[in-house]
N, C-alpha and C. Protein backbone atom coordinates (compact mmCIF):
# COMPACT_ATOMS: atom_id res chain seq x y z
N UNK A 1 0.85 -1.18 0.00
CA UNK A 1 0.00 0.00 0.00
C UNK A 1 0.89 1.23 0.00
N UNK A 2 0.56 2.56 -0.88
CA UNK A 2 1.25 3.19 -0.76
C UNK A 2 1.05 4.51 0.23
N UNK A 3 1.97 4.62 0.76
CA UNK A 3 1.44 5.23 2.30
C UNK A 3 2.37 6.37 2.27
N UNK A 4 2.39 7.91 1.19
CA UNK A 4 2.57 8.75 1.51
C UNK A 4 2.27 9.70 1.85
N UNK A 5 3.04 10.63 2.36
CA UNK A 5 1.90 12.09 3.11
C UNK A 5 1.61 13.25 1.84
N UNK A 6 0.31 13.18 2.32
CA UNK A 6 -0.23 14.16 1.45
C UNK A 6 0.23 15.37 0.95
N UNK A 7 0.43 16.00 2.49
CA UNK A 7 0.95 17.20 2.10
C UNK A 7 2.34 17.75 2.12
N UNK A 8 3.30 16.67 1.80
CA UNK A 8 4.55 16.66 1.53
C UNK A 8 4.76 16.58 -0.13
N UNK A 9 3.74 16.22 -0.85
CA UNK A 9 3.93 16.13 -2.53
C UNK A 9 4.28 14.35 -2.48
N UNK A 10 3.99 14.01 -4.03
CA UNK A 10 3.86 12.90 -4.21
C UNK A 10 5.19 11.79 -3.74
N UNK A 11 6.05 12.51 -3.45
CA UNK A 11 7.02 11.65 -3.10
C UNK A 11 8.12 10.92 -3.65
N UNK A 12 8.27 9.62 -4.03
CA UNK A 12 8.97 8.75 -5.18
C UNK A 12 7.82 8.43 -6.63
N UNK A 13 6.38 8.82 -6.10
CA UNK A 13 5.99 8.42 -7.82
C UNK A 13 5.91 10.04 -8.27
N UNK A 14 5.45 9.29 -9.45
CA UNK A 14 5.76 11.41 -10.27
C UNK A 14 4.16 11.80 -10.09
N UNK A 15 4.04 13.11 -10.38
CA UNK A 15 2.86 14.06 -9.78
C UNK A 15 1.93 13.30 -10.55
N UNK A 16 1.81 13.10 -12.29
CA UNK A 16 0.95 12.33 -12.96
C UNK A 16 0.35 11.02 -12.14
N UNK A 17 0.80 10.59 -11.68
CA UNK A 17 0.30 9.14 -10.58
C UNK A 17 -0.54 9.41 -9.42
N UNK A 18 -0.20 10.67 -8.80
CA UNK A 18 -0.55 11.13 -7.86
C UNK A 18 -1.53 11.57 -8.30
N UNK A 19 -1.78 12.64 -9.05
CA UNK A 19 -3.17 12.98 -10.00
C UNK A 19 -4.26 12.33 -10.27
N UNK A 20 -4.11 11.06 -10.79
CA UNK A 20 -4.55 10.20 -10.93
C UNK A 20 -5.52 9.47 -10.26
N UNK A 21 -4.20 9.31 -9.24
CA UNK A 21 -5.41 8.29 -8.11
C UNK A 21 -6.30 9.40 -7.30
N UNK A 22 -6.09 10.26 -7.43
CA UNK A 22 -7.10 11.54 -6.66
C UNK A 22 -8.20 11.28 -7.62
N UNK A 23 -8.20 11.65 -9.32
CA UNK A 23 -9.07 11.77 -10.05
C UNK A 23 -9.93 10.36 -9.79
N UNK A 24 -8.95 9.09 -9.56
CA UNK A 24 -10.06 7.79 -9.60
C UNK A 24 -10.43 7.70 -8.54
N UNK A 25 -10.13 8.21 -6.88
CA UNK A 25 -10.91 7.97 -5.88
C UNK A 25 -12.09 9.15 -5.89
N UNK A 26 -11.84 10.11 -6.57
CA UNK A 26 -13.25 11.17 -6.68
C UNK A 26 -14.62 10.37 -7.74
N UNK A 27 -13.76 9.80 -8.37
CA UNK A 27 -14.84 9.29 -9.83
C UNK A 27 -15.34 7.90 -8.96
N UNK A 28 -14.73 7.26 -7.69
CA UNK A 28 -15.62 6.07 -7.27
C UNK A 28 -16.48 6.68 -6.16
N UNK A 29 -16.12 7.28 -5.79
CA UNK A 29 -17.12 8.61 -4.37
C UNK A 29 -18.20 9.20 -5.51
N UNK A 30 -18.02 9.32 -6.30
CA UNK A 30 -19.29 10.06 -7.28
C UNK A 30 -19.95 8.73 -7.56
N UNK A 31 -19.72 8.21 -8.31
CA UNK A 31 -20.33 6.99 -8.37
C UNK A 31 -21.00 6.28 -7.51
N UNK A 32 -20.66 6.20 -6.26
CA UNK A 32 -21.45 5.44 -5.27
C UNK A 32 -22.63 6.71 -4.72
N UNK A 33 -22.19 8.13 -4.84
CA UNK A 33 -22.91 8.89 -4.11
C UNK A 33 -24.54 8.99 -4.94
N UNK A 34 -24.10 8.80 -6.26
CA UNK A 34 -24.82 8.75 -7.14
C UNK A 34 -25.98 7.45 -7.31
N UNK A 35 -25.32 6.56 -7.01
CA UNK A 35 -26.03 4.93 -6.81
C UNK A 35 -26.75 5.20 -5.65
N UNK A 36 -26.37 5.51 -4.61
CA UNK A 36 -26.96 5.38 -3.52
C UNK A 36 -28.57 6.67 -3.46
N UNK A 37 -28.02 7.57 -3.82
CA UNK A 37 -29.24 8.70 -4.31
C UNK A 37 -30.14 8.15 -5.43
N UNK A 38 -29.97 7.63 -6.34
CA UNK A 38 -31.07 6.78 -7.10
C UNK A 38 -31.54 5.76 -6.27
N UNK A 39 -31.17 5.12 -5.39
CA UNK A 39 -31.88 4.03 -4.58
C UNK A 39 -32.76 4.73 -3.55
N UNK A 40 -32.07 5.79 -2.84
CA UNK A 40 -33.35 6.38 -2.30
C UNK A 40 -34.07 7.17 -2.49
N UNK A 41 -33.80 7.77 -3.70
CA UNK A 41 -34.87 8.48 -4.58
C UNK A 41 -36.42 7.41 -5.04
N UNK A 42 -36.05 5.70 -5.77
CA UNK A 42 -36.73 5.30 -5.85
C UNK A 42 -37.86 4.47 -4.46
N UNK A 43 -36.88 4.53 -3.50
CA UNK A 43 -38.02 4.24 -2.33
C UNK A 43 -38.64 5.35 -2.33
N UNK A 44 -38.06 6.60 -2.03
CA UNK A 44 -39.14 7.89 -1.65
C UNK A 44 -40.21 7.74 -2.85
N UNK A 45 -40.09 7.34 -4.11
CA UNK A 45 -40.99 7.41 -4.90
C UNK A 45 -41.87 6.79 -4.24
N UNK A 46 -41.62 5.25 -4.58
CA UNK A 46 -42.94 4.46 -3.90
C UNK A 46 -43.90 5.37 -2.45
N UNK A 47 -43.19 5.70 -1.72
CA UNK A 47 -43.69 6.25 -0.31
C UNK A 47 -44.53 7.36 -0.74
N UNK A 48 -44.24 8.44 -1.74
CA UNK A 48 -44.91 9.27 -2.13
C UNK A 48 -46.31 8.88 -2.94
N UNK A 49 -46.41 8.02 -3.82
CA UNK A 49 -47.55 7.28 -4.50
C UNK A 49 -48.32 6.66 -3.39
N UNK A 50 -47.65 5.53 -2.55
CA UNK A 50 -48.47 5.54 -1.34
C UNK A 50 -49.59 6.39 -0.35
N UNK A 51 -48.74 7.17 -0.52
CA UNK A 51 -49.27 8.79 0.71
C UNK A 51 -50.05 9.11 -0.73
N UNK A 52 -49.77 9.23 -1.55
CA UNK A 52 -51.22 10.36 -2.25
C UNK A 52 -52.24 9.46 -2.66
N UNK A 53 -52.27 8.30 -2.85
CA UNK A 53 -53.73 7.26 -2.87
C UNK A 53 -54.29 7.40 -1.59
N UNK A 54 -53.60 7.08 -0.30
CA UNK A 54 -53.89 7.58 0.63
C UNK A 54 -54.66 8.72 0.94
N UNK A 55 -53.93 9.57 0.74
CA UNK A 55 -54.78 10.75 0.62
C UNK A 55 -56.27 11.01 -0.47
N UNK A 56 -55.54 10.34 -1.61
CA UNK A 56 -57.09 10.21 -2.27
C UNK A 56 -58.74 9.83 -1.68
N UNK A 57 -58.35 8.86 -1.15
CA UNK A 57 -59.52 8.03 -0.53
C UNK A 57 -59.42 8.48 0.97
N UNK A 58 -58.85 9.43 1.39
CA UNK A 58 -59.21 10.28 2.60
C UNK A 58 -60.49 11.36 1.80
N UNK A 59 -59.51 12.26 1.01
CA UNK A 59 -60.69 13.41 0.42
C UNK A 59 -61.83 12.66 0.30
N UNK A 60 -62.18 11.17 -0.57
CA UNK A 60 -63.32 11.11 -1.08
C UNK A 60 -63.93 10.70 0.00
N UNK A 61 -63.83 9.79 1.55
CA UNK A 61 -64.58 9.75 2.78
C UNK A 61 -64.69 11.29 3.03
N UNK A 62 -64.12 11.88 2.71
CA UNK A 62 -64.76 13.53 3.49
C UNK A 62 -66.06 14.22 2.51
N UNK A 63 -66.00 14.04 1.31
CA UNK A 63 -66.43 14.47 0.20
C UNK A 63 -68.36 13.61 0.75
N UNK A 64 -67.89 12.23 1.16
CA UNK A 64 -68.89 11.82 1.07
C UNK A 64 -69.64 11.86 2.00
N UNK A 65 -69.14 12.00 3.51
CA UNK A 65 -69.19 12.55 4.77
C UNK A 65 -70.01 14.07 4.88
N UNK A 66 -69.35 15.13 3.77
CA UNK A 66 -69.93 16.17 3.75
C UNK A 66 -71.44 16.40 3.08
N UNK A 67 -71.62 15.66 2.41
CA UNK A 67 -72.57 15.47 1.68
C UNK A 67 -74.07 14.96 2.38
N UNK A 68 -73.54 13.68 3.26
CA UNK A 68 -74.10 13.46 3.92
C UNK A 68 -74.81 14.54 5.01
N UNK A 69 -73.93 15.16 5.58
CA UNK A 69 -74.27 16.43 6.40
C UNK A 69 -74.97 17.19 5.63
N UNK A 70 -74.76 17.41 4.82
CA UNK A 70 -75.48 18.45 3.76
C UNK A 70 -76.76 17.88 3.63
N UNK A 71 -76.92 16.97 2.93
CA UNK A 71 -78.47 15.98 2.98
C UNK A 71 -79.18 16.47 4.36
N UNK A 72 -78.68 15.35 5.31
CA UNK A 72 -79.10 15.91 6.20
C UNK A 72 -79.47 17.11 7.09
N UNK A 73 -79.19 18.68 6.85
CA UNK A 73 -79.15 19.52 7.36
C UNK A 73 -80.57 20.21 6.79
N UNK A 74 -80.62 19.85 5.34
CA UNK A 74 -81.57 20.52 4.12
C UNK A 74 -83.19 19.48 4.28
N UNK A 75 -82.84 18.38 5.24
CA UNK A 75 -84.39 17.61 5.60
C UNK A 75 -84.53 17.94 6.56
């Protein structure tokens, strides 16, 4: 493993190497940050479709609830 200090400069490999592995440990941190945000983007989906059927068939018990009151108020 190569175990030099950062902020001393690359050391025995040349700066191009050093570059490098910065650019490929940023491009696997994007990548996973990215994977992982589509995975919980698609649960929140589901949860959101859930909650608004939910909510659908709340409004229409109120809708029908009110109505009822209404009927009743007008006999």
């Amino acid at each position: 493993m190569n175990t030099e200090k950062i902020f001393e400069g690359p050391g025995q490999s040349s700066m191009e190497t050093y570059i490098i592995e910065i650019i490929i440990m940023l491009v696997i941190a994007f990548l996973f940050g990215y994977f992982f945000c589509a995975l919980v983007k698609k649960s929140q989906k589901k949860l959101v479709k859930k909650l608004e059927i939910e909510n659908q068939e709340l409004k229409n018990k109120l809708s029908v609830d009110t109505q009822k009151e209404i009927k009743e108020k007008g006999a």
